[in-house]
Each structure stands twice: as structure tokens, then as C-alpha cells.
Protein backbone atom coordinates (compact mmCIF):
# COMPACT_ATOMS: atom_id res chain seq x y z
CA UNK A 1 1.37 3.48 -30.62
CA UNK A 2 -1.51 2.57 -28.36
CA UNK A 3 -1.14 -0.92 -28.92
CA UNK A 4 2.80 -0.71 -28.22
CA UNK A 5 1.67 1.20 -24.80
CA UNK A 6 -0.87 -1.82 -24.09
CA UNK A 7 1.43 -4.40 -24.64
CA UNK A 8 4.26 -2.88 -22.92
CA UNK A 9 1.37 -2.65 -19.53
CA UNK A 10 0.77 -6.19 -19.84
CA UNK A 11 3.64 -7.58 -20.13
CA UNK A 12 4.82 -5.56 -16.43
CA UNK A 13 1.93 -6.72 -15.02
CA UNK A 14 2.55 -10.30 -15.29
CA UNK A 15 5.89 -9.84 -14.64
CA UNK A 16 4.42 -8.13 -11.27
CA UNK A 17 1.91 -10.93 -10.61
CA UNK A 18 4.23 -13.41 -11.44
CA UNK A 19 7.04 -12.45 -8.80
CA UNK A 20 4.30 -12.05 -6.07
CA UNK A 21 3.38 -15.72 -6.64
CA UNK A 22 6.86 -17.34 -6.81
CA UNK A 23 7.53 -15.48 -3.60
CA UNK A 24 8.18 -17.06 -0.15
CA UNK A 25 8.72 -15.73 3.26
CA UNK A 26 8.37 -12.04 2.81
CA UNK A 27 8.49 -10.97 6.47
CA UNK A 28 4.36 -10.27 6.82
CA UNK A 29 4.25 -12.49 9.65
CA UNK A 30 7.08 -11.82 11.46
CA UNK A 31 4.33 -10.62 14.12
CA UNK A 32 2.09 -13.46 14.16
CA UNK A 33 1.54 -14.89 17.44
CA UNK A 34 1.23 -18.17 15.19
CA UNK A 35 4.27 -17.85 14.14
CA UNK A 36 6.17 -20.08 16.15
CA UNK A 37 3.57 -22.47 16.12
CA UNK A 38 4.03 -22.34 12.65
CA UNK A 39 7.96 -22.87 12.48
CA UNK A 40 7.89 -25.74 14.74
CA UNK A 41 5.47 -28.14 12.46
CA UNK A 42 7.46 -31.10 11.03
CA UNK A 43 6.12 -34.50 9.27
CA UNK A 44 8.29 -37.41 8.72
CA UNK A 45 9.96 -35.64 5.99
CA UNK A 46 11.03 -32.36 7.89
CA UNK A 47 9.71 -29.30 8.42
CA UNK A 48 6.85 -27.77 6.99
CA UNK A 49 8.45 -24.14 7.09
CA UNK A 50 6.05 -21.33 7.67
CA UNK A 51 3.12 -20.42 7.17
CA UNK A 52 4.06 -18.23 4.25
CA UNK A 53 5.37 -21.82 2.27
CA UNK A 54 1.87 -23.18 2.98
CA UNK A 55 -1.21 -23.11 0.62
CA UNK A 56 -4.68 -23.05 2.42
CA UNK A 57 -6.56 -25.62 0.26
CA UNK A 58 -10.88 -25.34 -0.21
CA UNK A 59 -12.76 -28.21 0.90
CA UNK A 60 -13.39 -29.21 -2.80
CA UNK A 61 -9.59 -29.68 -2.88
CA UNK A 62 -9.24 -32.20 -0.97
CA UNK A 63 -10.32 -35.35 0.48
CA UNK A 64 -10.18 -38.97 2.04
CA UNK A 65 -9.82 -41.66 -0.54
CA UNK A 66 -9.47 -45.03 -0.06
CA UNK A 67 -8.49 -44.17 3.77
CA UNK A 68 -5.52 -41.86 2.57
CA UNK A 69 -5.94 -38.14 2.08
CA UNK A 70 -5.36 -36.76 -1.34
CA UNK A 71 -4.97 -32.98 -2.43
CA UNK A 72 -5.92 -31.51 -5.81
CA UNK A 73 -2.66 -29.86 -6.27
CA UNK A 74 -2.18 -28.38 -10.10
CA UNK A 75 -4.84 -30.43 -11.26
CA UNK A 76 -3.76 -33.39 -10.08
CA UNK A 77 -5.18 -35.62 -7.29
CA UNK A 78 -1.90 -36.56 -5.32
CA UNK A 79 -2.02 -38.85 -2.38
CA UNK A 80 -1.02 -37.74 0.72
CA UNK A 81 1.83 -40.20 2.13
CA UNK A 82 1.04 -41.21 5.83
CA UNK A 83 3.94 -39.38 7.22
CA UNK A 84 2.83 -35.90 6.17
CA UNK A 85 -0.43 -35.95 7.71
CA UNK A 86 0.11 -33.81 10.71
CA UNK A 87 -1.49 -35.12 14.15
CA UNK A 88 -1.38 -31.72 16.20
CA UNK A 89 -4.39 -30.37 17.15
CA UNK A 90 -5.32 -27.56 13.94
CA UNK A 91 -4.64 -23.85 15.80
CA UNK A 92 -6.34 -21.73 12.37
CA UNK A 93 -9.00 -24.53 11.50
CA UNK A 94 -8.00 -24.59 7.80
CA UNK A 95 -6.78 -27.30 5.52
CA UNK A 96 -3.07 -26.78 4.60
CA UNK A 97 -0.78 -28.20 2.16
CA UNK A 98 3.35 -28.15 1.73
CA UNK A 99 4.68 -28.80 -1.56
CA UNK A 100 7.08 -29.69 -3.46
CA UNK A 101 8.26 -30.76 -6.97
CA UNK A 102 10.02 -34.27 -8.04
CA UNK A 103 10.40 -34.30 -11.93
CA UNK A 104 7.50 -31.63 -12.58
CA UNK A 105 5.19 -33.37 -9.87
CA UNK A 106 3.63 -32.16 -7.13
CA UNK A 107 5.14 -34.13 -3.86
CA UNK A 108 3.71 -33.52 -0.31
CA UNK A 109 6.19 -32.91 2.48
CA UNK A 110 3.11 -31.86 5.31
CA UNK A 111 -0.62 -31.84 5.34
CA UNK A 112 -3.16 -30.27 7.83
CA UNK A 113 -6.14 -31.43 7.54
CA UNK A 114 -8.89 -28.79 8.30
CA UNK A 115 -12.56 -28.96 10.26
CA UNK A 116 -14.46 -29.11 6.68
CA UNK A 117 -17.11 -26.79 8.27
């Protein structure tokens, strides 16, 4: 019985974890006075969305390579195309990263690069 009880636990907490990770824009920073700052970053290949589609990457994740920027992204190094990197002046000092999937890959539609401090 205990191990039906266990199981049963488990298997609602991943289900818990799992839809807090998959989720996007849940209204947190509706009050952010970044927020519009936020919303109006673009690259080449639209816009970045908010914050809350964003991943804030550590310095080990990322670096310049060969004069390009790659991003560890799902345990793969993927190169940063030119027309992601972002040019505006960093307002939260931290790398960022927008992704997307092609075929199971990890694309990059915008990239912040941080202050590596």
C-alpha cells in the first residue's frame, strides 16, 4: 500500500514540475518596470517576447568562438547567427537566450550577451 501511496506522490509531482517548466508568460511581471523594455526587443528574426520566454544563461554557458557567440543550449553548443545578437545597451546585466526548436534542435531567435562579471 505504501509503495502504491509513493508512487502515486511521484508521479503528481512531476506532473507539477513538469507544467511549471513548459510554462510561458504567467502574468508575474505584469509589474515590472522592465517590462516594456522587455516587449520591445527584436533581432532580425522578430521579437524576442518577454522576459518570461527568456532563459538567463551562466557564464560557463556560453561564449565567443571563432568570433561568433555560441550557447550551450540542451547540451549542445549552438552558434549564435549574427542577427540575433542584440546591440542595445544590457538594462539587467545578464546573459539571455530565446529559443526555439527546428526538427528537435535548439535554434536562436535573440541573444543578450551579458557583462561576464
Amino acid at each position: 500500500m505504501h509503495a502504491r501511496l509513493r508512487a502515486a506522490l511521484l508521479l503528481g509531482l512531476m506532473a507539477v514540475l513538469t507544467n511549471s517548466a513548459m510554462a510561458r508568460d504567467d502574468g508575474r511581471f505584469a509589474n515590472s518596470p522592465l517590462k516594456p523594455w522587455f516587449e520591445s526587443l527584436h533581432s532580425e528574426f522578430g521579437p524576442c517576447c518577454s522576459d518570461a520566454d527568456g532563459y538567463v544563461l551562466a557564464d560557463a554557458d556560453w561564449e565567443s568562438y571563432q568570433g561568433k557567440y555560441r550557447v550551450m543550449i540542451d547540451n549542445e553548443w549552438v552558434i549564435v547567427p549574427d542577427g540575433a545578437v542584440l546591440t542595445q545597451p544590457n538594462k539587467i546585466g545578464r546573459t539571455m537566450v530565446w529559443k526555439h526548436y527546428v526538427d528537435g534542435h535548439p535554434r536562436i531567435r535573440c541573444f543578450m550577451p551579458g557583462t561576464m562579471t
